[in-house]
Protein backbone atom coordinates (compact mmCIF):
# COMPACT_ATOMS: atom_id res chain seq x y z
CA UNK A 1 3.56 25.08 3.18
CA UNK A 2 5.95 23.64 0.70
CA UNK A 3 8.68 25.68 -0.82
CA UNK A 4 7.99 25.73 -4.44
CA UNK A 5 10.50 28.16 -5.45
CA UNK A 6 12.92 25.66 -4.06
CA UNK A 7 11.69 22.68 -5.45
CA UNK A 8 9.93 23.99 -9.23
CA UNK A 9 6.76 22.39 -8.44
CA UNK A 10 4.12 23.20 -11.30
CA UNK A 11 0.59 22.94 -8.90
CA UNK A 12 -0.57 24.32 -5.94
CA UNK A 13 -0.44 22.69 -1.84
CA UNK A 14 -3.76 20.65 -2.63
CA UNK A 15 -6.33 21.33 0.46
CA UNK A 16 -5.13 19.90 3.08
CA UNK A 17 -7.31 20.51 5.60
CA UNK A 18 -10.37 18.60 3.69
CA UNK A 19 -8.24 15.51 2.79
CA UNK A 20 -7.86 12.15 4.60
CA UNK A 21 -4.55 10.17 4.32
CA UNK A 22 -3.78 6.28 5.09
CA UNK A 23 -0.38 6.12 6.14
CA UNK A 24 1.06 2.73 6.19
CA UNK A 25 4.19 1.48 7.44
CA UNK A 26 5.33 -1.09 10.10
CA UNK A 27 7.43 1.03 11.72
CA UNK A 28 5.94 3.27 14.04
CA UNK A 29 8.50 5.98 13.95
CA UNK A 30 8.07 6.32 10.07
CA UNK A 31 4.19 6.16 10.81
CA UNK A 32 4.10 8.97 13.19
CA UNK A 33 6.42 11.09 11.69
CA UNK A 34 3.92 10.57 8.30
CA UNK A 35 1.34 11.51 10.81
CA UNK A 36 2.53 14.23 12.37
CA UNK A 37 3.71 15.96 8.95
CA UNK A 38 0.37 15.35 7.52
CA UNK A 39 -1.08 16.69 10.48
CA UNK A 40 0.90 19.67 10.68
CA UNK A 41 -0.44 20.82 7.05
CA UNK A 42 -3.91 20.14 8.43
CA UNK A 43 -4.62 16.67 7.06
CA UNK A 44 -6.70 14.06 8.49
CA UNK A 45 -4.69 10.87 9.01
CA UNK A 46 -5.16 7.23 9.45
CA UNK A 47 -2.89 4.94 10.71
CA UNK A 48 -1.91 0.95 9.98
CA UNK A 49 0.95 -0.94 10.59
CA UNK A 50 0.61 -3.37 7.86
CA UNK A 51 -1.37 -4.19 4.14
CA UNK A 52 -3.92 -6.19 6.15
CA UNK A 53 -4.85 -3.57 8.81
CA UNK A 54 -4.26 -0.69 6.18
CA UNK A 55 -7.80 -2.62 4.36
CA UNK A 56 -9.54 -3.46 7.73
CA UNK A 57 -9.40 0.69 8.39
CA UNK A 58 -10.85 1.55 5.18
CA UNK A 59 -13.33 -1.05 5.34
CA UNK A 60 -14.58 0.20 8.63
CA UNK A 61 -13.82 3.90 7.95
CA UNK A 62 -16.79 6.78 7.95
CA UNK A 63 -14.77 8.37 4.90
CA UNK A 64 -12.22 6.54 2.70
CA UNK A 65 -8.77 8.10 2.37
CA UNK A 66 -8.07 10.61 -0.25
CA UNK A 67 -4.50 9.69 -0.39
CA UNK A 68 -2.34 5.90 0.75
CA UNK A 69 0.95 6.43 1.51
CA UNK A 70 2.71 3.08 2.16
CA UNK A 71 5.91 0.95 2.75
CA UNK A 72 6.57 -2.08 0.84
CA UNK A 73 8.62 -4.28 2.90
CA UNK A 74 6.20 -4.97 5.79
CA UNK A 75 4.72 -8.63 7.38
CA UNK A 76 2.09 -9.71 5.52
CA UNK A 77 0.72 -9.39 2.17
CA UNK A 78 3.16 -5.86 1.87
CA UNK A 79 2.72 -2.96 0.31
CA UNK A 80 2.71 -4.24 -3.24
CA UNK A 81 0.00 -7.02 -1.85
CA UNK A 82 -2.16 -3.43 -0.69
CA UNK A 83 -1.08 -1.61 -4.28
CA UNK A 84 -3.24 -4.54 -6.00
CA UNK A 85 -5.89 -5.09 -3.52
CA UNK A 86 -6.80 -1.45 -3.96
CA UNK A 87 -6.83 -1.23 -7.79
CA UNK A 88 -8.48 -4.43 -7.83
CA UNK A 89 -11.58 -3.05 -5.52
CA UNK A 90 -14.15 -1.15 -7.30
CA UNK A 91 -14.41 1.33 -4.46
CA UNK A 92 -10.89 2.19 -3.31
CA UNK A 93 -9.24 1.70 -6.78
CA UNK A 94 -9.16 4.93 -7.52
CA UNK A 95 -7.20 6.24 -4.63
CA UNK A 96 -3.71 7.86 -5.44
CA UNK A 97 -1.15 5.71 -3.40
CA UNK A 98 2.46 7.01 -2.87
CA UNK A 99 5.00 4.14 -1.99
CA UNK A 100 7.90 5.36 0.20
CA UNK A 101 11.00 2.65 0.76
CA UNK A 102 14.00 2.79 1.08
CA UNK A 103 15.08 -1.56 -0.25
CA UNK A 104 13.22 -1.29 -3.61
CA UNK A 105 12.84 0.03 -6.70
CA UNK A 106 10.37 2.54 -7.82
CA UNK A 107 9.64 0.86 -11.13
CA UNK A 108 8.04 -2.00 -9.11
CA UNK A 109 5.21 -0.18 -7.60
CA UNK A 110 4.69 2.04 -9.95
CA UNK A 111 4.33 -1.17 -12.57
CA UNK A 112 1.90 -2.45 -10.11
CA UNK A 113 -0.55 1.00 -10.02
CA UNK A 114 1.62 3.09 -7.26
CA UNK A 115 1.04 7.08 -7.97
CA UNK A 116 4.61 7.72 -6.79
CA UNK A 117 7.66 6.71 -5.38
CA UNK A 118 10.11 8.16 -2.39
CA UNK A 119 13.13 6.82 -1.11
CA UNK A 120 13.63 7.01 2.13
CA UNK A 121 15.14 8.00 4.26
CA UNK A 122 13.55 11.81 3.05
CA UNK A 123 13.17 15.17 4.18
CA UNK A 124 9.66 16.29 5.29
CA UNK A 125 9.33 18.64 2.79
CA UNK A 126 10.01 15.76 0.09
CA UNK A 127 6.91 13.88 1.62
CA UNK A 128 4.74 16.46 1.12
CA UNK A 129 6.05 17.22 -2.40
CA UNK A 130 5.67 13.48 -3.55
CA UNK A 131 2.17 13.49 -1.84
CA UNK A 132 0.77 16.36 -3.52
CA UNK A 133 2.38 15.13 -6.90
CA UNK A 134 0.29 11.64 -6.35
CA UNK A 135 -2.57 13.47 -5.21
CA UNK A 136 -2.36 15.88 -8.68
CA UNK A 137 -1.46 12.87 -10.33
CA UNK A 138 1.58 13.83 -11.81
């Protein structure tokens, strides 16, 4: 549950038990703890360690994610490569994506169609703020 007397938020904890999150990042210590703070809250989550794999889940996925949350510096195509291969797809373009980074500036990815931004490094509590702000899109 996130603290919203702490943090002002204006909407509730969307359901997280019935939502399915992409989380994206090529290093797997940021991945699982993404994961396992998603998971915690009751989340679904699917994992990919870069842009490429990130589209080769949802492609073969039995339920699209509700949510991407994604690095930007990673091999391959990155996660500004993934931000425009998603709005560009008539199927996944409408999924929120929250970009989390801690080498660029927000104003990129959100110029590019990100939902929201979060520096890293960030407190778990700020993840699931900035998640449920993309997913409201605020």
């Amino acid at each position: 549950m996130i603290d919203r007397a702490a943090h002002g938020a204006p909407f509730p904890d969307p359901p997280w038990h019935s939502l399915a999150v992409l989380a994206v990042d090529d290093e797997v210590l940021i991945r699982n703890l993404v994961e396992l703070t998603l998971r915690a809250q009751g989340a679904g989550v699917m994992t990919a360690a870069c842009a490429e794999e990130a589209l080769a889940v949802m492609a073969d996925a039995d339920k699209l994610p509700d949510l991407i949350i994604t690095d930007l510096e990673m091999p391959g195509i990155g996660g500004i490569g993934l931000i425009r291969a998603v709005r560009s797809h008539p199927v996944l373009g409408q999924i929120p994506i929250l970009v989390v980074s801690g080498s660029q500036d927000g104003n990129v990815p959100l110029a590019e169609g990100a939902n929201g931004f979060l520096r890293k490094p960030y407190r778990r509590h700020e993840l699931l703020l900035a998640a449920s702000r993309s997913l409201a899109g605020a």
